[in-house]
Protein backbone atom coordinates (compact mmCIF):
# COMPACT_ATOMS: atom_id res chain seq x y z
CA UNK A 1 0.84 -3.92 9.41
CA UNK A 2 1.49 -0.01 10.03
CA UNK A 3 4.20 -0.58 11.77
CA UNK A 4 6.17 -2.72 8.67
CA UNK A 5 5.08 0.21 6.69
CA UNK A 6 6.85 2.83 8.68
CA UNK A 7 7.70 6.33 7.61
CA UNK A 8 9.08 5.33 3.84
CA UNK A 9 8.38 2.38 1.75
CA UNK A 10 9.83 1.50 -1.42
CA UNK A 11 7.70 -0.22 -4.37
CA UNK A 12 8.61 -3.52 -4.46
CA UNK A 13 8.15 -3.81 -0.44
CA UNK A 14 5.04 -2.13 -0.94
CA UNK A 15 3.81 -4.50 -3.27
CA UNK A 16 4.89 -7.47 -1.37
CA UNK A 17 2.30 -6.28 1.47
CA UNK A 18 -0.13 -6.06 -0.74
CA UNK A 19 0.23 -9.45 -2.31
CA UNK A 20 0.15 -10.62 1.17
CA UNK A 21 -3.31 -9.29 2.01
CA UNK A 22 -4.48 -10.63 -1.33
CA UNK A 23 -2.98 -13.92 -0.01
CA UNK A 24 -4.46 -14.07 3.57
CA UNK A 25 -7.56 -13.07 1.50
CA UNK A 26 -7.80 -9.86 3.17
CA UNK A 27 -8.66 -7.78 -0.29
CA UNK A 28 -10.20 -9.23 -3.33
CA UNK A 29 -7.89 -9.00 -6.61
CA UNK A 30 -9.82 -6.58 -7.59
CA UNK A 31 -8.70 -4.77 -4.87
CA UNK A 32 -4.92 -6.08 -4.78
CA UNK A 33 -4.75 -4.75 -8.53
CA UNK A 34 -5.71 -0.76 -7.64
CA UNK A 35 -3.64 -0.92 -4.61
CA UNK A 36 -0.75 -1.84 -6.52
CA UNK A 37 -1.40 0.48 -9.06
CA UNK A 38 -1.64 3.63 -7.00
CA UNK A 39 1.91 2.36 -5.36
CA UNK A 40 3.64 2.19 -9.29
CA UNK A 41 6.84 4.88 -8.73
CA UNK A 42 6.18 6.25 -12.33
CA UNK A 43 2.99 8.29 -10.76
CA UNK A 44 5.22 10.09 -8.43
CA UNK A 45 7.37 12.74 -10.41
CA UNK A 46 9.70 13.35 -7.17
CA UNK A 47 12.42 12.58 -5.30
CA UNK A 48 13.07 8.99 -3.93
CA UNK A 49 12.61 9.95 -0.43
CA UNK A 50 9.88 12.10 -1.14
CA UNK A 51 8.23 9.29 -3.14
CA UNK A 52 8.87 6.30 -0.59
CA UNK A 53 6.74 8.64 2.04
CA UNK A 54 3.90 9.50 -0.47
CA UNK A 55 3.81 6.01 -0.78
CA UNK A 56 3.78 4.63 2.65
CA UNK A 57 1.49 7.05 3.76
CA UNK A 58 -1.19 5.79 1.02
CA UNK A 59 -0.61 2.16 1.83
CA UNK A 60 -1.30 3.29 5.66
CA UNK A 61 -4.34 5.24 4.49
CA UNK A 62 -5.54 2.25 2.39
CA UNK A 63 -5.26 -0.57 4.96
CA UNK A 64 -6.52 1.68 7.67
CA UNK A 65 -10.01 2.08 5.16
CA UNK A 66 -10.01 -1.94 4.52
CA UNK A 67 -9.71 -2.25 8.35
CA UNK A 68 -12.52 0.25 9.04
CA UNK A 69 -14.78 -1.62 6.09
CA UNK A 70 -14.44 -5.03 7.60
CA UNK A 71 -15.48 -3.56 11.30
CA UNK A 72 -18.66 -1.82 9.92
């Protein structure tokens, strides 16, 4: 899954991971919905590249915490 993620990830691709997850039943909705959230463009006031690696590097940080939860 990091490696889809890469360096820069826009929204919608963003969001379509995380409806995935929610899908394979990987995160609650609970979950799915604060995830998507914290990916919304409108909370980054920067540029588009800047904001697509803000981005991916939350996503990474938030399905390396899910994967660290469901080993321990």
């Amino acid at each position: 899954m990091q490696s889809l993620i890469g360096l820069k990830i826009d929204q919608q691709t963003a969001q379509n991971i995380v409806f995935r997850l929610y899908e394979e039943e990987a995160i609650t909705k609970r979950e799915a919905k604060i995830m998507s959230s914290i990916l919304e463009r409108e909370l980054y006031k920067s540029t588009i590249e800047h904001r697509d690696e803000v981005r991916a590097n939350l996503l990474k940080a938030m399905i390396e915490t899910l994967k660290y939860t469901e080993n321990h």
